[in-house]
Protein backbone atom coordinates (compact mmCIF):
# COMPACT_ATOMS: atom_id res chain seq x y z
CA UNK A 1 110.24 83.12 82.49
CA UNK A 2 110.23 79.46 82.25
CA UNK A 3 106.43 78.89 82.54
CA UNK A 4 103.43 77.45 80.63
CA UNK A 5 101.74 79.69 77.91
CA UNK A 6 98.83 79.79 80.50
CA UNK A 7 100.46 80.36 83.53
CA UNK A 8 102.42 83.22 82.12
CA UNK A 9 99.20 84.98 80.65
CA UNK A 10 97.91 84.50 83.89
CA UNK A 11 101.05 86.66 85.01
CA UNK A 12 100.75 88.98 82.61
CA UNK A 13 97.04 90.09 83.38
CA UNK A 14 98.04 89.70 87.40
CA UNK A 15 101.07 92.06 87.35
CA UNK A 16 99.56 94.85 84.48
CA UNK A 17 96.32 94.88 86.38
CA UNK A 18 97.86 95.86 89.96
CA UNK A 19 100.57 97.71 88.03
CA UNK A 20 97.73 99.58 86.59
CA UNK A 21 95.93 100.11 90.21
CA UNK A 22 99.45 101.63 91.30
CA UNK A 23 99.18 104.02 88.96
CA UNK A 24 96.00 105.14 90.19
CA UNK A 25 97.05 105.21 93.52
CA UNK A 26 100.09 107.39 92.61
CA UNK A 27 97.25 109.97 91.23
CA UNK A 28 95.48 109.81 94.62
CA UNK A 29 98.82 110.23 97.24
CA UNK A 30 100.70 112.46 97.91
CA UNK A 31 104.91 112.48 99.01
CA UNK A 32 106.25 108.98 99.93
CA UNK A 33 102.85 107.18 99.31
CA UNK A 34 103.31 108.33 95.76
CA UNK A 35 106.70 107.07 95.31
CA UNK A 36 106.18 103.89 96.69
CA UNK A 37 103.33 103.48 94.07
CA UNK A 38 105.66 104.54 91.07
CA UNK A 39 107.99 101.78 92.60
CA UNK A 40 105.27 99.49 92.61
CA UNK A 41 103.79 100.18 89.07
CA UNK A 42 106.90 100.08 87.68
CA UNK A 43 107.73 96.64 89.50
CA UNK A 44 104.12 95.18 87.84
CA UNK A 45 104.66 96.56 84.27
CA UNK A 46 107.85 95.35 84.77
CA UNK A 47 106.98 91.99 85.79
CA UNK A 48 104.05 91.91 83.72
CA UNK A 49 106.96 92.33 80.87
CA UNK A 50 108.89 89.34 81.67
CA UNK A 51 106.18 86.85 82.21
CA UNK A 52 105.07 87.43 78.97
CA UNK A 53 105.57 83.60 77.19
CA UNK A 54 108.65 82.85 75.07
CA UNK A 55 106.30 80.57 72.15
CA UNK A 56 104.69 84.66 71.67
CA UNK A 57 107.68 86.88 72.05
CA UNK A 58 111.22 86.23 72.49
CA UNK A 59 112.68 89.18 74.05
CA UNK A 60 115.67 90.20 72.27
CA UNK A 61 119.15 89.69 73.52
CA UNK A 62 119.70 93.14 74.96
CA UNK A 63 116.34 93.06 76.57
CA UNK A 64 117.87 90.89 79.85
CA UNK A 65 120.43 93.49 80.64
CA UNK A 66 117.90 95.91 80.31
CA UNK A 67 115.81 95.29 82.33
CA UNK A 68 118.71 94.32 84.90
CA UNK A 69 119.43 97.92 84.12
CA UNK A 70 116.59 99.27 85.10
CA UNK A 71 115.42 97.66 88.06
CA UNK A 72 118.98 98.84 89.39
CA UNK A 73 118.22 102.02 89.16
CA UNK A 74 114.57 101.55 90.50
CA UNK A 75 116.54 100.00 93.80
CA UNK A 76 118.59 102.99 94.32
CA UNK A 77 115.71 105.29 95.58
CA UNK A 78 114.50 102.13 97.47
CA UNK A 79 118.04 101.91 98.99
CA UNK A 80 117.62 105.34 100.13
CA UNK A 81 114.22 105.61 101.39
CA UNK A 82 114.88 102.00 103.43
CA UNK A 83 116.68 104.34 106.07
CA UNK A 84 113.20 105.48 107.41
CA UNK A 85 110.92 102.50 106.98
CA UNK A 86 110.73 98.27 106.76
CA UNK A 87 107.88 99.05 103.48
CA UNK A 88 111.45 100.06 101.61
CA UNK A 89 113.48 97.50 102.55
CA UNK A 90 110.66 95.01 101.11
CA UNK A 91 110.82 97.13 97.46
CA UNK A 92 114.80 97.37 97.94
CA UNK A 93 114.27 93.22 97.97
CA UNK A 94 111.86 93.59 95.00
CA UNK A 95 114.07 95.23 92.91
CA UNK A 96 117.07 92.99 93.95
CA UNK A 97 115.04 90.40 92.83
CA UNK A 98 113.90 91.44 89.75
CA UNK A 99 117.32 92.19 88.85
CA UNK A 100 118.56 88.70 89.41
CA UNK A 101 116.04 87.34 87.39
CA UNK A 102 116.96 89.63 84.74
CA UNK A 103 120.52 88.51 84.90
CA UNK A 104 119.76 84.75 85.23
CA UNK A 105 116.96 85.23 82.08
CA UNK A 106 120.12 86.87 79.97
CA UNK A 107 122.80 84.14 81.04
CA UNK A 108 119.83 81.29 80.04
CA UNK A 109 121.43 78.99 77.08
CA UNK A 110 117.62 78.46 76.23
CA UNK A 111 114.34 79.41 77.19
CA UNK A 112 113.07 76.31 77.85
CA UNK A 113 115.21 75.10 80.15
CA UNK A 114 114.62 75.89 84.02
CA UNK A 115 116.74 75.96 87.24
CA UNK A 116 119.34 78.21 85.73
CA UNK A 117 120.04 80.10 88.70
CA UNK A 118 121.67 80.29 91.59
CA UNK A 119 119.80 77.58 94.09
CA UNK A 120 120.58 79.27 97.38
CA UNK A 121 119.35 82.93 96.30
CA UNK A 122 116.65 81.85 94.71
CA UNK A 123 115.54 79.43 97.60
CA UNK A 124 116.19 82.48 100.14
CA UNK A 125 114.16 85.12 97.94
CA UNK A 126 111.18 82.14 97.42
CA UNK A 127 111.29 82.07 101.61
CA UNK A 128 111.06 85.66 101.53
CA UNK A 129 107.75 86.38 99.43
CA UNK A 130 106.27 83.16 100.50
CA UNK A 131 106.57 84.73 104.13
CA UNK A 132 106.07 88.17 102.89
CA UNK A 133 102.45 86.79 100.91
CA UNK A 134 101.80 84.95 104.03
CA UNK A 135 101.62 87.66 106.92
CA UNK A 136 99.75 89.97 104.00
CA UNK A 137 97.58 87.49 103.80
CA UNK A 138 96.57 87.48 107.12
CA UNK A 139 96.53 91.37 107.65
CA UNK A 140 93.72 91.38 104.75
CA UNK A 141 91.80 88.94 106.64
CA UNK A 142 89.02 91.39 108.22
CA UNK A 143 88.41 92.09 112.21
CA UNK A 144 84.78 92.06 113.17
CA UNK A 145 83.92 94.62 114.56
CA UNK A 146 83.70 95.57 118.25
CA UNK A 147 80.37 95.84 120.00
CA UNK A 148 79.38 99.76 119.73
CA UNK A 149 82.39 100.42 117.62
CA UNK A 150 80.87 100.37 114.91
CA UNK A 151 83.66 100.38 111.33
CA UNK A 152 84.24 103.93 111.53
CA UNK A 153 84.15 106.72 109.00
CA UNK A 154 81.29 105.70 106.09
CA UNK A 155 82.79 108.42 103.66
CA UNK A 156 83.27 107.32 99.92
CA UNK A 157 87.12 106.74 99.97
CA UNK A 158 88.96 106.75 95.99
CA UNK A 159 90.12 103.84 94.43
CA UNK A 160 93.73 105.36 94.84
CA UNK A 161 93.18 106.11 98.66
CA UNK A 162 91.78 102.34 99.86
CA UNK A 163 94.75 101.10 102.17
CA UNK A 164 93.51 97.54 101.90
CA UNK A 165 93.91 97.44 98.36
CA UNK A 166 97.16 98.86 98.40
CA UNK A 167 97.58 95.80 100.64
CA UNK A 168 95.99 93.41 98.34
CA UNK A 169 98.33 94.92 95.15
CA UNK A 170 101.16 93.94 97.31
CA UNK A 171 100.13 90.73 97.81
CA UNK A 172 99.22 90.19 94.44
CA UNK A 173 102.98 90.96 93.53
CA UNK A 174 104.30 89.16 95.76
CA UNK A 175 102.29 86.42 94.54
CA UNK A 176 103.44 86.84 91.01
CA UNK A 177 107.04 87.24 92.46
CA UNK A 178 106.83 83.40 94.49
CA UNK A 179 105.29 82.07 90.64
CA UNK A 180 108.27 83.80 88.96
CA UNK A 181 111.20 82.35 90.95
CA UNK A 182 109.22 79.38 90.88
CA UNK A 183 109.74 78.74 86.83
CA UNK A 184 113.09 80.81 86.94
C-alpha cells in the first residue's frame, strides 16, 4: 500500500497479530465459528502481507494478481455461507475488498503514487468499515451490570472461546481495512 514505512509496520504487526488470534480461535470452535476464523486469519495474514512497505520489499509483479486470486476464492465460501447470516455478508465485503486492492496495487504505474483507484468504490467501501468499526466499537463498550445480576458465569473461558475478542479482532481489521483504502 501507499503508506509511510511506519504506518505500514504498524499494519503489519496489527493484521499478523489478530490474524494470529484467529487462528487460535479456529483451534477453540467448532463448525461455522471455525470457518469464519479461517476467513478471518487468512484476511489478517493476508492483509498483514500487503501492508508490508515498498522501501523493504517490492512484491513482485505476479504477486498483485495473486493475491486478487486468492481472496476470490476466499469470497466464494463467504458468498455461500451469506445465505444464512449478515456476519458473511461483512467477510463476502472483506474479500471483495481485498480483491480490489489487489487489482488496483497490480494496475499501479508506481508505488509511490496514491489515488489509483476507482474514487466511488473506494469512497463506498471507506463508508462501509468506517460504519462497520463504528457500531463494533460501541458493542465492545461494556454494560454495567444490573443490580443483583451479577456478570454471570465466572468460569475460565480460552483465549479462542472469548466472544468479545472475537469482536475486538474484527474491529481491529476493520481498522486496518479503513487505513488501507485510506493510502490505496
Amino acid at each position: 500500500m501507499h503508506g509511510t514505512a511506519t504506518s505500514g509496520w504498524l499494519l503489519v504487526a496489527l493484521c499478523a497479530v489478530t490474524g494470529a488470534y484467529c487462528l487460535v480461535r479456529m483451534r477453540s470452535g467448532a463448525g461455522e465459528e471455525r470457518g469464519a476464523a479461517g476467513g478471518e486469519a487468512l484476511m489478517g495474514f493476508g492483509m498483514a502481507a500487503m501492508a508490508v512497505p515498498a522501501a523493504v520489499f517490492t512484491p513482485p509483479p505476479w504477486a498483485w494478481p495473486a493475491y486478487a486470486v486468492l481472496f476470490g476464492a476466499a469470497a466464494v465460501p463467504a458468498l455461500w455461507a451469506a445465505r444464512t447470516g449478515a456476519h458473511h455478508l461483512h467477510h463476502l465485503v472483506g474479500a471483495g475488498a481485498m480483491v480490489y486492492m489487489s487489482v488496483v496495487m497490480a494496475g499501479a504505474p508506481a508505488h509511490g503514487q496514491a489515488g489509483s483507484g476507482v474514487p466511488f468504490l473506494t469512497g463506498a467501501l471507506l463508508l462501509y468499515f468506517a460504519g462497520y468499526v463504528l457500531v463494533t466499537g460501541v458493542r465492545l463498550v461494556p454494560v454495567p451490570a444490573m443490580a443483583g445480576g451479577g456478570a454471570g458465569g465466572g468460569g475460565s473461558a480460552g483465549w479462542g472461546d472469548r466472544p468479545e475478542l472475537a469482536r475486538a479482532c474484527r474491529l481491529s481489521m476493520g481498522i486496518a481495512m479503513v487505513a488501507m483504502l485510506l493510502t490505496l
